[in-house]
PDB file of N, CA and C in Angstrom:
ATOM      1  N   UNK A   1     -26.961  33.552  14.629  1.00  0.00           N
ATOM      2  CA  UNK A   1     -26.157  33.963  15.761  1.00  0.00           C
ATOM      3  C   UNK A   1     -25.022  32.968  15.937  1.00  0.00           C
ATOM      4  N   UNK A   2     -23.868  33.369  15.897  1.00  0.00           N
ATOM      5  CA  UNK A   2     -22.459  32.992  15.916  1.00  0.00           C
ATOM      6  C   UNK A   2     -22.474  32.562  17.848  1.00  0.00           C
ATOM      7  N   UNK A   3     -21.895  31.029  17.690  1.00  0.00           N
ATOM      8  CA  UNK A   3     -21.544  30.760  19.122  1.00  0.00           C
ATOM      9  C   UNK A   3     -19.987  31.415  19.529  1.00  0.00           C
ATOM     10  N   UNK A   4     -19.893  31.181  21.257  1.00  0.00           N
ATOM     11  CA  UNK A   4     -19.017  31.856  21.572  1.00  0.00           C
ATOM     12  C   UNK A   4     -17.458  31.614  20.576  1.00  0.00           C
ATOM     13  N   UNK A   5     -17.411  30.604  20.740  1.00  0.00           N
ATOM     14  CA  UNK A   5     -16.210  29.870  19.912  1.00  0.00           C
ATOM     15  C   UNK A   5     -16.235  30.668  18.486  1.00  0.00           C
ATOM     16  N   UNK A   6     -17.273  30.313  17.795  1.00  0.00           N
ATOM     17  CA  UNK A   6     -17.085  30.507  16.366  1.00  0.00           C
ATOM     18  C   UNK A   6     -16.705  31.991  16.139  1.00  0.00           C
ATOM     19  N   UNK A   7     -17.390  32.972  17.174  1.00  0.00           N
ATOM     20  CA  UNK A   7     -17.221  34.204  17.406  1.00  0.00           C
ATOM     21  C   UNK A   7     -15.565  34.524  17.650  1.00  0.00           C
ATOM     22  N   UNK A   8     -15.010  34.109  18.579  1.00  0.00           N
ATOM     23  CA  UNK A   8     -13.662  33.930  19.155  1.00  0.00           C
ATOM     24  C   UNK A   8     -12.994  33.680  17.640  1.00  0.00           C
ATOM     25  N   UNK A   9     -13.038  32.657  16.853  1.00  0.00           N
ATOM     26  CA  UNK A   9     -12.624  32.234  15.494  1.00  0.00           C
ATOM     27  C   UNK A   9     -12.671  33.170  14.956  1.00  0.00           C
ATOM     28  N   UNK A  10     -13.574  34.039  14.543  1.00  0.00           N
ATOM     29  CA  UNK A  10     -14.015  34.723  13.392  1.00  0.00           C
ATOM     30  C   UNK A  10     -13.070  36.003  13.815  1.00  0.00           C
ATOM     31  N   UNK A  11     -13.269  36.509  15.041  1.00  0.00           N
ATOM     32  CA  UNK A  11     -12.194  37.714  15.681  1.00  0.00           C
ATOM     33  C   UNK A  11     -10.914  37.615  15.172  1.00  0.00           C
ATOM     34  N   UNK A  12     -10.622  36.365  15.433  1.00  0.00           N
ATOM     35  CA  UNK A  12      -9.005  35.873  15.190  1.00  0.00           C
ATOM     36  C   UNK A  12      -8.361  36.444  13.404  1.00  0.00           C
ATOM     37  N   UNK A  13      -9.480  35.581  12.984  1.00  0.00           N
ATOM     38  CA  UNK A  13      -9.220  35.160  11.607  1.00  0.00           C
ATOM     39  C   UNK A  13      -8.975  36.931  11.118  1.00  0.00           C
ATOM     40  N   UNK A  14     -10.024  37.833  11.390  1.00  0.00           N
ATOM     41  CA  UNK A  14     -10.181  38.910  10.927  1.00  0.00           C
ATOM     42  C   UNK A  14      -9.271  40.099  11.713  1.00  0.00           C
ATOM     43  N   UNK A  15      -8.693  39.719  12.548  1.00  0.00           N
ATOM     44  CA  UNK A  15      -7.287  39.964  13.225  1.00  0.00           C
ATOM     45  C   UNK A  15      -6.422  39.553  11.944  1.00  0.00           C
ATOM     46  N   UNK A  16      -5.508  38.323  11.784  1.00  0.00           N
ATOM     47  CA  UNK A  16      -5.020  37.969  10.762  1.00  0.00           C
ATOM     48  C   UNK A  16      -4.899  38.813   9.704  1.00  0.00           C
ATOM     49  N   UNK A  17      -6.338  39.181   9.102  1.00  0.00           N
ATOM     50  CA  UNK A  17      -6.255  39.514   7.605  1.00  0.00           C
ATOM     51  C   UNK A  17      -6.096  41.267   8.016  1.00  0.00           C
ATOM     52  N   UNK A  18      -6.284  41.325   9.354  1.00  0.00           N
ATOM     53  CA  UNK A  18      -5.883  43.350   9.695  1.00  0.00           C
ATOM     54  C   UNK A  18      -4.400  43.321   9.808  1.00  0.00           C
ATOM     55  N   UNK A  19      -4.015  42.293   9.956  1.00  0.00           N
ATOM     56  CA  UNK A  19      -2.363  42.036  10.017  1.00  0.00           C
ATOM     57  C   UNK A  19      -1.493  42.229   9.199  1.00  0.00           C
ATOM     58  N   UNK A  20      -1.975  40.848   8.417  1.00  0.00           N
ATOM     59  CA  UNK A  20      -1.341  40.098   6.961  1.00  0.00           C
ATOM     60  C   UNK A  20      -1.039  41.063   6.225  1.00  0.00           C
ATOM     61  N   UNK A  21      -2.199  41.879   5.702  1.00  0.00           N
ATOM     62  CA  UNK A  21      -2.895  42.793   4.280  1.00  0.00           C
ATOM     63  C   UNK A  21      -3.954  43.777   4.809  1.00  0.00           C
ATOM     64  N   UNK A  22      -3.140  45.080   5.505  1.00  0.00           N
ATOM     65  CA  UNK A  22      -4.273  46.023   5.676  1.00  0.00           C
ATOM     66  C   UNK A  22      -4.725  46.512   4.344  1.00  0.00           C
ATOM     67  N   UNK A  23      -4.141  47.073   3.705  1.00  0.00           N
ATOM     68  CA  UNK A  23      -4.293  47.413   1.957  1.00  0.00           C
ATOM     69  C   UNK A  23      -5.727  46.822   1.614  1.00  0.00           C
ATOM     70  N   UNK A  24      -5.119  45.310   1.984  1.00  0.00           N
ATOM     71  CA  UNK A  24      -6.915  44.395   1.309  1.00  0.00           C
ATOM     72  C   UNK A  24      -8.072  44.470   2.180  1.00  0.00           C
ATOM     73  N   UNK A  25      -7.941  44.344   3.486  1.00  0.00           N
ATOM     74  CA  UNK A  25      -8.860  44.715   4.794  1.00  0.00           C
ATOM     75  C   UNK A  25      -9.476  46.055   4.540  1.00  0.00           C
ATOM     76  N   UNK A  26      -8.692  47.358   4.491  1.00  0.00           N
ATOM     77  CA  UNK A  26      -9.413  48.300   4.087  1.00  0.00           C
ATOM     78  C   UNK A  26      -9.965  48.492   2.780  1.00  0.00           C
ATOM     79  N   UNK A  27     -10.023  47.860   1.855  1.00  0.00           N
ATOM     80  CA  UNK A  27     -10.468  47.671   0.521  1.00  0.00           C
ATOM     81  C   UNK A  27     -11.826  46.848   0.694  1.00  0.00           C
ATOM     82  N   UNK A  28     -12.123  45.442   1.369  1.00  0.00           N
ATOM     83  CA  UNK A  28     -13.190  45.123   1.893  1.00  0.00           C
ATOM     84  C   UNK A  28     -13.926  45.816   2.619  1.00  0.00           C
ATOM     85  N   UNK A  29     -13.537  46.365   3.402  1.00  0.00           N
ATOM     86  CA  UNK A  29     -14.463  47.294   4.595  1.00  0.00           C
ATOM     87  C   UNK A  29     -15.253  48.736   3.401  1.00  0.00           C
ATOM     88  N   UNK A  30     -14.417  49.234   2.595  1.00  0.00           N
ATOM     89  CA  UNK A  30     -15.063  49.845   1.804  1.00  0.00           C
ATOM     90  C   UNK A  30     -15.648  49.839   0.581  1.00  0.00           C
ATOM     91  N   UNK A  31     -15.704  48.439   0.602  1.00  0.00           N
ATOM     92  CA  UNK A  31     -16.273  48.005  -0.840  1.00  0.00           C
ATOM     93  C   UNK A  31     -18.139  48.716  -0.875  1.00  0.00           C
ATOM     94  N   UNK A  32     -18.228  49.485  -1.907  1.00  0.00           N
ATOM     95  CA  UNK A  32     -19.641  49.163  -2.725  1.00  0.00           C
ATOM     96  C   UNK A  32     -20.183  48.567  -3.524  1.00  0.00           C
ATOM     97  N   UNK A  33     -20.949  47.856  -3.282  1.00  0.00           N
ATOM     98  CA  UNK A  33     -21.583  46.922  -4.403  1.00  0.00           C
ATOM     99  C   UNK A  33     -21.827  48.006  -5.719  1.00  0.00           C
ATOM    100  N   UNK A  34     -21.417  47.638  -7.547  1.00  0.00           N
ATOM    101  CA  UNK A  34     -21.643  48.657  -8.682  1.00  0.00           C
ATOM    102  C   UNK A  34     -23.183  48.726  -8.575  1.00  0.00           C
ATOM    103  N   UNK A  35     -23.917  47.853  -8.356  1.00  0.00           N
ATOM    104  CA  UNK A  35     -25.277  48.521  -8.165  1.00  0.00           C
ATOM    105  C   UNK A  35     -25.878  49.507  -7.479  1.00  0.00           C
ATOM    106  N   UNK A  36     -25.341  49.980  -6.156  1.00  0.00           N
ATOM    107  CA  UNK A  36     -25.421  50.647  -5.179  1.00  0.00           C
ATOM    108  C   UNK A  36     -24.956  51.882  -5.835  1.00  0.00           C
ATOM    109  N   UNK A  37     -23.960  51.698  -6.212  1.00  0.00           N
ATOM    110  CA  UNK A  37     -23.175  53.237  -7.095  1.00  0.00           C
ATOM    111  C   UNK A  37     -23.435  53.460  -7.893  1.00  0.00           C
ATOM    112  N   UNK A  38     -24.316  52.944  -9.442  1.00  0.00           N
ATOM    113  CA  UNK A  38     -24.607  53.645 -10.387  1.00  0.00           C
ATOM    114  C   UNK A  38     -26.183  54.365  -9.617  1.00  0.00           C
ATOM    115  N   UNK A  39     -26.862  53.380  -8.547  1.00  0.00           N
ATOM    116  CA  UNK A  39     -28.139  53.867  -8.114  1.00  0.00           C
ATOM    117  C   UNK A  39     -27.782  55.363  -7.416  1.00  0.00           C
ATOM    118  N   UNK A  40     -26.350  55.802  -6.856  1.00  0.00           N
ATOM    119  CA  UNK A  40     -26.084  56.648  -6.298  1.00  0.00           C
ATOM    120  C   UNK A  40     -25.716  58.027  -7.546  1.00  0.00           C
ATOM    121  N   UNK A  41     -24.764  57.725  -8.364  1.00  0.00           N
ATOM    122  CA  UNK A  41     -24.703  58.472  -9.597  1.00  0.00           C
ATOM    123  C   UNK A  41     -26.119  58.550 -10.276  1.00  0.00           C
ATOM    124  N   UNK A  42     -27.434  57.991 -10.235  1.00  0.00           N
ATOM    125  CA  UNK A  42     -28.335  58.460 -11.172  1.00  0.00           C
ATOM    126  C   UNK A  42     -28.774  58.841 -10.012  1.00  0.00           C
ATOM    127  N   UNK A  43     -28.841  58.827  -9.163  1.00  0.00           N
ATOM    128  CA  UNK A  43     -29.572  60.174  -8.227  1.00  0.00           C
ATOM    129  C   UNK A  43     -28.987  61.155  -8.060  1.00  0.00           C
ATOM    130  N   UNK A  44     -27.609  61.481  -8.315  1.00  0.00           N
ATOM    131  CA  UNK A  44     -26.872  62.918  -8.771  1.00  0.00           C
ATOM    132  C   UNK A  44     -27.188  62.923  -9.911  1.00  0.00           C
ATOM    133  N   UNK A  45     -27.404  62.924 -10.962  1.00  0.00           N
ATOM    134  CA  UNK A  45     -27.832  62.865 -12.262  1.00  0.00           C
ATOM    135  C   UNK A  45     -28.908  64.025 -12.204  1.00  0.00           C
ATOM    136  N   UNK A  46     -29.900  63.013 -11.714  1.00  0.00           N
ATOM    137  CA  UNK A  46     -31.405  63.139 -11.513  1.00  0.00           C
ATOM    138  C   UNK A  46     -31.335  64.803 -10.562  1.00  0.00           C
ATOM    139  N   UNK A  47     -30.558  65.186  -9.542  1.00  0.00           N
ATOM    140  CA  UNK A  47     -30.405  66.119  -9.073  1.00  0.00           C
ATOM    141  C   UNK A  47     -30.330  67.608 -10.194  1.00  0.00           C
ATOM    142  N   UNK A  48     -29.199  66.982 -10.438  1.00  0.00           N
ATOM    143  CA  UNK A  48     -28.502  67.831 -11.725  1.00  0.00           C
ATOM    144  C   UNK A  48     -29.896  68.448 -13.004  1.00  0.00           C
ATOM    145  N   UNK A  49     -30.139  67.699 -13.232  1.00  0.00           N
ATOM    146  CA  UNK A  49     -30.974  67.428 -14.649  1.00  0.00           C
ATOM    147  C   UNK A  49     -32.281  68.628 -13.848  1.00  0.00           C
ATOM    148  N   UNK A  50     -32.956  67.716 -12.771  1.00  0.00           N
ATOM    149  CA  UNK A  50     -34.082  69.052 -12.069  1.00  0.00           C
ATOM    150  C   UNK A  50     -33.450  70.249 -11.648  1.00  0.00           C
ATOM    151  N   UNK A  51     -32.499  70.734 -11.522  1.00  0.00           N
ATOM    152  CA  UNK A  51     -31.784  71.592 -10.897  1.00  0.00           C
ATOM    153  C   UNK A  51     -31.927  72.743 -12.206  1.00  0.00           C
ATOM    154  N   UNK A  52     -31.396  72.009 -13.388  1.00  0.00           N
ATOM    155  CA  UNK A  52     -31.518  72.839 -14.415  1.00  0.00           C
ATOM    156  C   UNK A  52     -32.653  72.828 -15.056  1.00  0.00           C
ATOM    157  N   UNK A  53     -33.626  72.043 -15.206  1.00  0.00           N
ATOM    158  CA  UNK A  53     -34.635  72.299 -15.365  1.00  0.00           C
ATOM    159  C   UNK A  53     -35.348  73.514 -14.865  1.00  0.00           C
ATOM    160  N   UNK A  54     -35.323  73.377 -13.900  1.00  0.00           N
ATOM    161  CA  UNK A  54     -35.988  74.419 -12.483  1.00  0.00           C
ATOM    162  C   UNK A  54     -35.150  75.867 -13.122  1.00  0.00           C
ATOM    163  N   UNK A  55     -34.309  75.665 -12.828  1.00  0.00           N
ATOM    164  CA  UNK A  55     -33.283  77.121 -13.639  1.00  0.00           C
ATOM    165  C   UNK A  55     -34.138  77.405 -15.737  1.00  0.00           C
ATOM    166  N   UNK A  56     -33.973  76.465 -15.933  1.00  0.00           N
ATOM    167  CA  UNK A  56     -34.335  77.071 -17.597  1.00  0.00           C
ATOM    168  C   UNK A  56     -35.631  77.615 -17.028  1.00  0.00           C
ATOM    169  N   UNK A  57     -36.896  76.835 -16.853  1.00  0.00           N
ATOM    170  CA  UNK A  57     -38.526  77.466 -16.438  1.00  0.00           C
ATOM    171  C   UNK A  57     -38.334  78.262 -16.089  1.00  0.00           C
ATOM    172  N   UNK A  58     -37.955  78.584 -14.914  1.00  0.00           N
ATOM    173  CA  UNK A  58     -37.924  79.847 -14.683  1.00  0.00           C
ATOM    174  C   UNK A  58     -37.383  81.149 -15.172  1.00  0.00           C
ATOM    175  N   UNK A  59     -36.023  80.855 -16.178  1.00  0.00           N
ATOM    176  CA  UNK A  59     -35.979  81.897 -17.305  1.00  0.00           C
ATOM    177  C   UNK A  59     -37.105  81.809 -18.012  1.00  0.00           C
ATOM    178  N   UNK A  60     -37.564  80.969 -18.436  1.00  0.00           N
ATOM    179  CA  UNK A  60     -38.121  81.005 -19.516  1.00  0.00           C
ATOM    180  C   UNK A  60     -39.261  81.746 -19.157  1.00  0.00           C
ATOM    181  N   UNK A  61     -39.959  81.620 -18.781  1.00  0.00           N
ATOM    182  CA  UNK A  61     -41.232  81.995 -17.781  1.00  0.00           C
ATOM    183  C   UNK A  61     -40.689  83.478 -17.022  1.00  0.00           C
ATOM    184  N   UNK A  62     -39.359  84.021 -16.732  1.00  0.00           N
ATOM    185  CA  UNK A  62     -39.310  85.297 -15.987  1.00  0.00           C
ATOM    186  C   UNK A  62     -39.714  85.264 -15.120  1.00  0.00           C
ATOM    187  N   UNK A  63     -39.431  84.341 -13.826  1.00  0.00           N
ATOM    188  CA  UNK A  63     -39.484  84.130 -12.743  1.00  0.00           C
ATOM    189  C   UNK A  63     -38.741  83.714 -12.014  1.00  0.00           C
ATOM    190  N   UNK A  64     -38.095  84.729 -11.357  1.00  0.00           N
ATOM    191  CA  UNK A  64     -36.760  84.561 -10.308  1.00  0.00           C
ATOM    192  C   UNK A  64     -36.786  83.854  -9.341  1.00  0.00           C
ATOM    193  N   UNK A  65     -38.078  83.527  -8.852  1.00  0.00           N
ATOM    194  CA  UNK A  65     -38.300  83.003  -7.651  1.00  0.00           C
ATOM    195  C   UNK A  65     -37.706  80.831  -8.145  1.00  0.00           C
ATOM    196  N   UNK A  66     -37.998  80.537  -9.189  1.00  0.00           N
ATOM    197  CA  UNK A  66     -37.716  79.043 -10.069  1.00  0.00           C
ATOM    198  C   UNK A  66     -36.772  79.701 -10.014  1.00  0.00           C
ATOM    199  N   UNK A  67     -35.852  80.414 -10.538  1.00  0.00           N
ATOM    200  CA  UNK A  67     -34.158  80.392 -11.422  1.00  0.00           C
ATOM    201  C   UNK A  67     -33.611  80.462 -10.137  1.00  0.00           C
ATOM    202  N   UNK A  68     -33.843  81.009  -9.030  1.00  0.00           N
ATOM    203  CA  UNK A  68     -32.905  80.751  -7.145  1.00  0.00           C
ATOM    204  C   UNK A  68     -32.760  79.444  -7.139  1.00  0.00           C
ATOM    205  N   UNK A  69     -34.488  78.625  -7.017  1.00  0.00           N
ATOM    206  CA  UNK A  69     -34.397  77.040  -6.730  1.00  0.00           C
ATOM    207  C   UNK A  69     -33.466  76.644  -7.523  1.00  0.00           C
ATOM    208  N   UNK A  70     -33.731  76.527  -8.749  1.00  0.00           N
ATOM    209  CA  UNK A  70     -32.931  75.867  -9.557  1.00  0.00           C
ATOM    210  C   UNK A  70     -31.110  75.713  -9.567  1.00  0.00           C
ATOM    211  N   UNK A  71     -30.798  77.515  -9.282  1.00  0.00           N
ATOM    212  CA  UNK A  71     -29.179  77.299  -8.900  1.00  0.00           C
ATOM    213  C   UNK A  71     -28.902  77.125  -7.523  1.00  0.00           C
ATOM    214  N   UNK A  72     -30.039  76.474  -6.385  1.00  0.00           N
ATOM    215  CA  UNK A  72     -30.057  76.058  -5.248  1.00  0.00           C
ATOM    216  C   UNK A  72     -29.879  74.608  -5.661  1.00  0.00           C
ATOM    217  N   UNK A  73     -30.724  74.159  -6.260  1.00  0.00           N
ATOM    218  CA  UNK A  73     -30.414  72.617  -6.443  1.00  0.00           C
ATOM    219  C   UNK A  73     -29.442  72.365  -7.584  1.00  0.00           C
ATOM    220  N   UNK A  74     -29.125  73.461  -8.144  1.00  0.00           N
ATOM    221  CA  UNK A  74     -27.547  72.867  -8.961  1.00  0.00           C
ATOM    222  C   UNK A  74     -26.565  72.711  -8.203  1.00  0.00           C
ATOM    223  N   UNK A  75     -26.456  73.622  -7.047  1.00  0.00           N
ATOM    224  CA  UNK A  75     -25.348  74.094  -5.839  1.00  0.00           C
ATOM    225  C   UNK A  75     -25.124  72.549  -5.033  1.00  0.00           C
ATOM    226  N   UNK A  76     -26.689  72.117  -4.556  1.00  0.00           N
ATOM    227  CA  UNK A  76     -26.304  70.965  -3.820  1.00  0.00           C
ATOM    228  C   UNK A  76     -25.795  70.124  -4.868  1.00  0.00           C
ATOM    229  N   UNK A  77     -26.593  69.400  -5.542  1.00  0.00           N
ATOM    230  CA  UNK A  77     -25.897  68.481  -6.994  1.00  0.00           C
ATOM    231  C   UNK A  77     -24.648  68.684  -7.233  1.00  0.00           C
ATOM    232  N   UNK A  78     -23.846  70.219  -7.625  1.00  0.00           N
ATOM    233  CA  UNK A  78     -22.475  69.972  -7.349  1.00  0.00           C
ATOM    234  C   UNK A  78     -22.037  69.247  -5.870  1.00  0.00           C
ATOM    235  N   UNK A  79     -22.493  69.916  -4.720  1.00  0.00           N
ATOM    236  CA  UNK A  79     -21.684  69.504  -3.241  1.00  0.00           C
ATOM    237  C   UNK A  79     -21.996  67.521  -3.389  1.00  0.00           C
ATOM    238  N   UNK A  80     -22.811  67.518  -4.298  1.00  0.00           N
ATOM    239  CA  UNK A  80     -23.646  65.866  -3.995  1.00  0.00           C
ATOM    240  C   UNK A  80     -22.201  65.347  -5.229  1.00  0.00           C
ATOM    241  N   UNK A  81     -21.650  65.851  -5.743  1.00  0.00           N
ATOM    242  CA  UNK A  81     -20.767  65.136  -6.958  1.00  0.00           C
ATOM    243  C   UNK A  81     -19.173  65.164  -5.820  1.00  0.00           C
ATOM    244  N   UNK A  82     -18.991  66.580  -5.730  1.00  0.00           N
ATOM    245  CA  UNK A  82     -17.494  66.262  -4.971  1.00  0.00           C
ATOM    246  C   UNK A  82     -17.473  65.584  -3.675  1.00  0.00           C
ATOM    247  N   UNK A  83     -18.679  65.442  -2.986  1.00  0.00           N
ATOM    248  CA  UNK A  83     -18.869  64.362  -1.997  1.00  0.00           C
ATOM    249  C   UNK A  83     -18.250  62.951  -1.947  1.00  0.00           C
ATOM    250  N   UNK A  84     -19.057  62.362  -3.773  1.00  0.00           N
ATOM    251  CA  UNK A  84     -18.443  61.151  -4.259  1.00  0.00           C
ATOM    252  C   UNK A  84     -17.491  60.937  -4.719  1.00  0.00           C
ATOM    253  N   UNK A  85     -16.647  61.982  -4.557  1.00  0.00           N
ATOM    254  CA  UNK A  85     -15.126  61.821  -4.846  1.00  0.00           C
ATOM    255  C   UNK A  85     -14.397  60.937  -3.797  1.00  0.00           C
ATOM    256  N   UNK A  86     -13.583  60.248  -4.329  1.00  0.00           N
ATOM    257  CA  UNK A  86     -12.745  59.761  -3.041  1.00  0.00           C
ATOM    258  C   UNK A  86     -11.544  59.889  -3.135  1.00  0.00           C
TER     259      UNK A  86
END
């Protein structure tokens, strides 16, 4: 826990850098760590991959009720990809 002062400091300073260099301020504020984001891309992956899975079985097998799920969870997996667009 930041005392009053250091608090007061830290406001300032981060005033400053919203000043100086918004460009870089908003570039910090939205930074993701690459670990965080490939963990986010292999869980669209992973979406993707069961999605079609779920879709082939259920051709394969002649069961409509799997081939819906399956282009249900391809549907989100796409909305889950243009999401991570920025």
């Amino acid at each position: 826990m930041l005392s009053h002062d250091e608090d007061r400091h830290l406001r300032a300073i981060e005033q400053w850098f919203e000043e100086s260099d918004p460009a870089f301020t908003r570039m910090l504020r939205n930074y993701e760590p690459p670990e965080r984001r490939r963990q986010r891309s292999a869980g669209r992956i992973a979406v993707d991959i069961t999605g079609g899975l779920l879709f082939l079985i259920g051709a394969v097998a002649a069961t409509a009720i799997l081939m819906v799920f399956g282009v249900l969870v391809l549907a989100v997996g796409a909305c889950l990809h243009l999401a991570a667009r920025d």
